[in-house]
Protein backbone atom coordinates (compact mmCIF):
# COMPACT_ATOMS: atom_id res chain seq x y z
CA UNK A 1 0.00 0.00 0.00
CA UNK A 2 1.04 3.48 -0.09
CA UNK A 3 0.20 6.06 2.87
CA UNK A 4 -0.92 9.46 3.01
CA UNK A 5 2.79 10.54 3.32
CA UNK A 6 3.94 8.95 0.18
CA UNK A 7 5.51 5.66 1.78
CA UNK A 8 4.93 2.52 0.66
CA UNK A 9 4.45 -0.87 3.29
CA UNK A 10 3.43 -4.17 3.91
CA UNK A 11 -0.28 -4.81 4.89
CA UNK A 12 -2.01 -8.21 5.65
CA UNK A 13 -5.72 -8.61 4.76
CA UNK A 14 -7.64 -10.83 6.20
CA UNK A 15 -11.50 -12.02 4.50
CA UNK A 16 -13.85 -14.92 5.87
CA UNK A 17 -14.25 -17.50 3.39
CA UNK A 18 -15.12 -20.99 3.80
CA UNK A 19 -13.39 -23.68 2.79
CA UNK A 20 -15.16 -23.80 0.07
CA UNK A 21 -15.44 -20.20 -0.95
CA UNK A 22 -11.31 -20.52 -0.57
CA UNK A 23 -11.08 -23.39 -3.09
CA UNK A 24 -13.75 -21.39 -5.30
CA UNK A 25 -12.18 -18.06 -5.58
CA UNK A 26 -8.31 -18.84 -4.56
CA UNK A 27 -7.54 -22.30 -6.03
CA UNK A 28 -7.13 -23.33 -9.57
CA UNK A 29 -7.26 -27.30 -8.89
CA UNK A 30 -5.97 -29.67 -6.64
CA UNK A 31 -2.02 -28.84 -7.21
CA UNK A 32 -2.99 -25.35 -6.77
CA UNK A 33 -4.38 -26.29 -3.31
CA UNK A 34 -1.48 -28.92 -2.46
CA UNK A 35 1.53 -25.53 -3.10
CA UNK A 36 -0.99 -22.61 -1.43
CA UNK A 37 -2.75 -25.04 1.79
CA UNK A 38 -2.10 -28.57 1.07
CA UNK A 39 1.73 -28.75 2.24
CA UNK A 40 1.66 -26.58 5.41
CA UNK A 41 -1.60 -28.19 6.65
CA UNK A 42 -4.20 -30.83 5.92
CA UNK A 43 -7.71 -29.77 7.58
CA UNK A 44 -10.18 -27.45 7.88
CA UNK A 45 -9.32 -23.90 7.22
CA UNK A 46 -12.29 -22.27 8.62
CA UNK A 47 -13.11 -23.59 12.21
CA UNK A 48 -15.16 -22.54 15.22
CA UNK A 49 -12.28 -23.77 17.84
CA UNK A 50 -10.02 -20.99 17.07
CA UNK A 51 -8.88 -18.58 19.09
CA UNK A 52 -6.94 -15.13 18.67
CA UNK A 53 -3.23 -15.28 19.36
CA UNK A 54 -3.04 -12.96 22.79
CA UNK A 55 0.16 -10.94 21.68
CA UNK A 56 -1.01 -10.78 17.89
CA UNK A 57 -4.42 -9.48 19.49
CA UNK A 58 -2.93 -6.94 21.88
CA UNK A 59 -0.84 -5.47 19.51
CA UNK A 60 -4.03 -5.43 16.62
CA UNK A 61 -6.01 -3.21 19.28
CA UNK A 62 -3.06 -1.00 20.24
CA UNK A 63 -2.60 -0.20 16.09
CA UNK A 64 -6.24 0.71 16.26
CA UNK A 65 -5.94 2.84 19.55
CA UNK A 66 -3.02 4.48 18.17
CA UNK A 67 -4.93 5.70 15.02
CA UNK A 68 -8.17 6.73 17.11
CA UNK A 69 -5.77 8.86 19.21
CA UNK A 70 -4.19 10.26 15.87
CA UNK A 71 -7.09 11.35 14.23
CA UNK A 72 -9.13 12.18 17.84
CA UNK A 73 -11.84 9.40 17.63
CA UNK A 74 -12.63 5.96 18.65
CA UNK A 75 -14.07 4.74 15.66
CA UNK A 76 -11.66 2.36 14.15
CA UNK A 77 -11.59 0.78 17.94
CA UNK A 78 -14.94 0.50 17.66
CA UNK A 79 -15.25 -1.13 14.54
CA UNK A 80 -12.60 -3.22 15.66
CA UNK A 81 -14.49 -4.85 18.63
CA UNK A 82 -17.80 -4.77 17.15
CA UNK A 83 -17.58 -6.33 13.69
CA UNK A 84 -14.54 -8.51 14.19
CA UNK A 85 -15.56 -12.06 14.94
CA UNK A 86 -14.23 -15.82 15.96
CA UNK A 87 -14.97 -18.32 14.20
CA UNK A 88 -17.77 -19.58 16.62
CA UNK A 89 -19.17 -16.09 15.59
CA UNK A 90 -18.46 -14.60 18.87
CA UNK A 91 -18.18 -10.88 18.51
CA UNK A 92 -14.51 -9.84 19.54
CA UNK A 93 -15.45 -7.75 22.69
CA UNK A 94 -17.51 -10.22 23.78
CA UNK A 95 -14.51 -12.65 23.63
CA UNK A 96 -12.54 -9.71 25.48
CA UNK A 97 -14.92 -9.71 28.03
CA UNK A 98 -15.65 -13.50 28.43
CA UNK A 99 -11.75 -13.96 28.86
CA UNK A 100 -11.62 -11.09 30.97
CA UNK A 101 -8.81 -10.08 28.98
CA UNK A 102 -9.72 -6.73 28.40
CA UNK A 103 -8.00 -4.94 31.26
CA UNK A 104 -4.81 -6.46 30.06
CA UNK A 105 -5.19 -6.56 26.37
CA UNK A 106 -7.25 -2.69 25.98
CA UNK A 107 -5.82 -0.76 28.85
């Protein structure tokens, strides 16, 4: 991508598929599969027993903080914990909250 400023970076997006969507819109055949998926790992790519990585989380809601603060709002923190979901469809600050989490991962 290239900022505001001119620079250009690295970004990572991330979309909700299923498996099948994946294999529909990524994956040209079975070989295709095998070099992208197939080699690294053999099941399900979209499950309901997966959980955030704590550090990858924490530093995910700092980056939106951070840009909230920037810009004097708390909309992209918001949006962050309101329409980000697990894979069991739990709502992100839901998950915060459940794991009581928050205090250590937000504050």
């Amino acid at each position: 991508f290239t900022g505001d400023g001119g620079g250009v970076g690295r970004g990572i997006m991330c979309t909700a598929w299923s498996d099948e969507e994946y294999r529909k819109e990524r994956i040209c055949d079975e070989a295709d599969y095998h070099e992208q998926v197939g080699r690294f790992y053999t099941g399900k790519l979209w499950r309901d027993d997966l959980l955030p990585v704590p550090r990858y989380l924490s530093l995910v809601v700092e980056a939106h903080r951070e840009l909230d603060a920037r810009l004097g709002t708390t909309r992209f923190s918001d949006n962050l914990l309101q329409h980000t979901f697990l894979g069991d469809g739990t709502r992100l600050d839901s998950f915060l909250e459940k794991e009581n989490a928050t205090s250590k991962t937000l504050q």
